[in-house]
Protein backbone atom coordinates (compact mmCIF):
# COMPACT_ATOMS: atom_id res chain seq x y z
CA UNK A 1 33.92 -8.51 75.93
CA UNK A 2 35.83 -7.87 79.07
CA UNK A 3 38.24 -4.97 77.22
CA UNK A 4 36.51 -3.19 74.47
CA UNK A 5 37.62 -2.35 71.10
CA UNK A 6 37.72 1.68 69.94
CA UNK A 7 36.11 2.43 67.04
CA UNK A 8 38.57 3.89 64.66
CA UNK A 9 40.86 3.76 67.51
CA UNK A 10 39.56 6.80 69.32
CA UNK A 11 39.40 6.01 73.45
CA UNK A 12 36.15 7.91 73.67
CA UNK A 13 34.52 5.33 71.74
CA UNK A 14 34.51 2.36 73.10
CA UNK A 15 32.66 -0.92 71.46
CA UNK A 16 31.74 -3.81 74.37
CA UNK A 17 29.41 -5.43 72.04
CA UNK A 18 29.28 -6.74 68.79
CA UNK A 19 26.43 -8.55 67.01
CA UNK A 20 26.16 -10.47 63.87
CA UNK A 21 23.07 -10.98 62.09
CA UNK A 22 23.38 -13.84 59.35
CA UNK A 23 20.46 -13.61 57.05
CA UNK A 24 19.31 -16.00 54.04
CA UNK A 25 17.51 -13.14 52.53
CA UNK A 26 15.93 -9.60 53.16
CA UNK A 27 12.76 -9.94 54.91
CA UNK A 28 14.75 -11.75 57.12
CA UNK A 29 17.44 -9.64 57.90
CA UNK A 30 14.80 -7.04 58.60
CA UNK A 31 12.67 -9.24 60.76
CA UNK A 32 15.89 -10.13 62.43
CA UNK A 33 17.09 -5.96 62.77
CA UNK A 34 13.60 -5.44 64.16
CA UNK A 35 13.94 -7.56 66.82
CA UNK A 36 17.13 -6.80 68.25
CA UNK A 37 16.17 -3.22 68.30
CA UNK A 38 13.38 -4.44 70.65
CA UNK A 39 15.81 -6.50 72.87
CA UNK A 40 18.45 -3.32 72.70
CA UNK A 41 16.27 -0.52 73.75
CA UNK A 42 15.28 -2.44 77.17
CA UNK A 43 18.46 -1.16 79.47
CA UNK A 44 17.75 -4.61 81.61
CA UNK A 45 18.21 -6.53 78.64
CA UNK A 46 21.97 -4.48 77.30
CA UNK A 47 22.96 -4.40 81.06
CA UNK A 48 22.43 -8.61 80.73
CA UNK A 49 24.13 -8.81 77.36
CA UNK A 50 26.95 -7.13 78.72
CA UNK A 51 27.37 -9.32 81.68
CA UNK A 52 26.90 -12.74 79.44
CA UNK A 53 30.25 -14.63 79.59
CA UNK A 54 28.45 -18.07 77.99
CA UNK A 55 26.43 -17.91 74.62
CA UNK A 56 23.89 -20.03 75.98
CA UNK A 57 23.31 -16.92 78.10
CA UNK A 58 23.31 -14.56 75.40
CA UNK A 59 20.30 -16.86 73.62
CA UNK A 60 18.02 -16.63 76.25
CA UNK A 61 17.57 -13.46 76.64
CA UNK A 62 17.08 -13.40 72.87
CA UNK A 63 14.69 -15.91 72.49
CA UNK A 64 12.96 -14.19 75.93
CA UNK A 65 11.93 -11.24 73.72
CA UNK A 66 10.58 -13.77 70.74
């Protein structure tokens, strides 16, 4: 997102990326929570999320971490 979004509209905290995980059932949702912790808590990959303007961009790094 180029502006963010405040979460409950407080200035302080401000939201430049939102996710969506779509699961069919609960081991995959956790599978799926599991791995994008591993993706978020490399600063390389957030700092390349956050500069993604295409989602083609936003998969590869994704499937990078697989």
């Amino acid at each position: 997102m180029e502006q963010p979004i405040y979460l409950l509209d407080d200035p302080k905290q401000e939201i430049y990326l939102l996710l969506c995980i779509a699961a069919i059932d609960n081991e995959t949702h956790l599978k799926a929570l599991s791995h994008l912790t591993t993706i978020l808590r490399d600063n390389n990959n957030v700092k390349a999320l956050l500069a993604s303007r295409r989602y083609q961009d936003i998969e590869m790094i994704i499937k990078q971490e697989d």
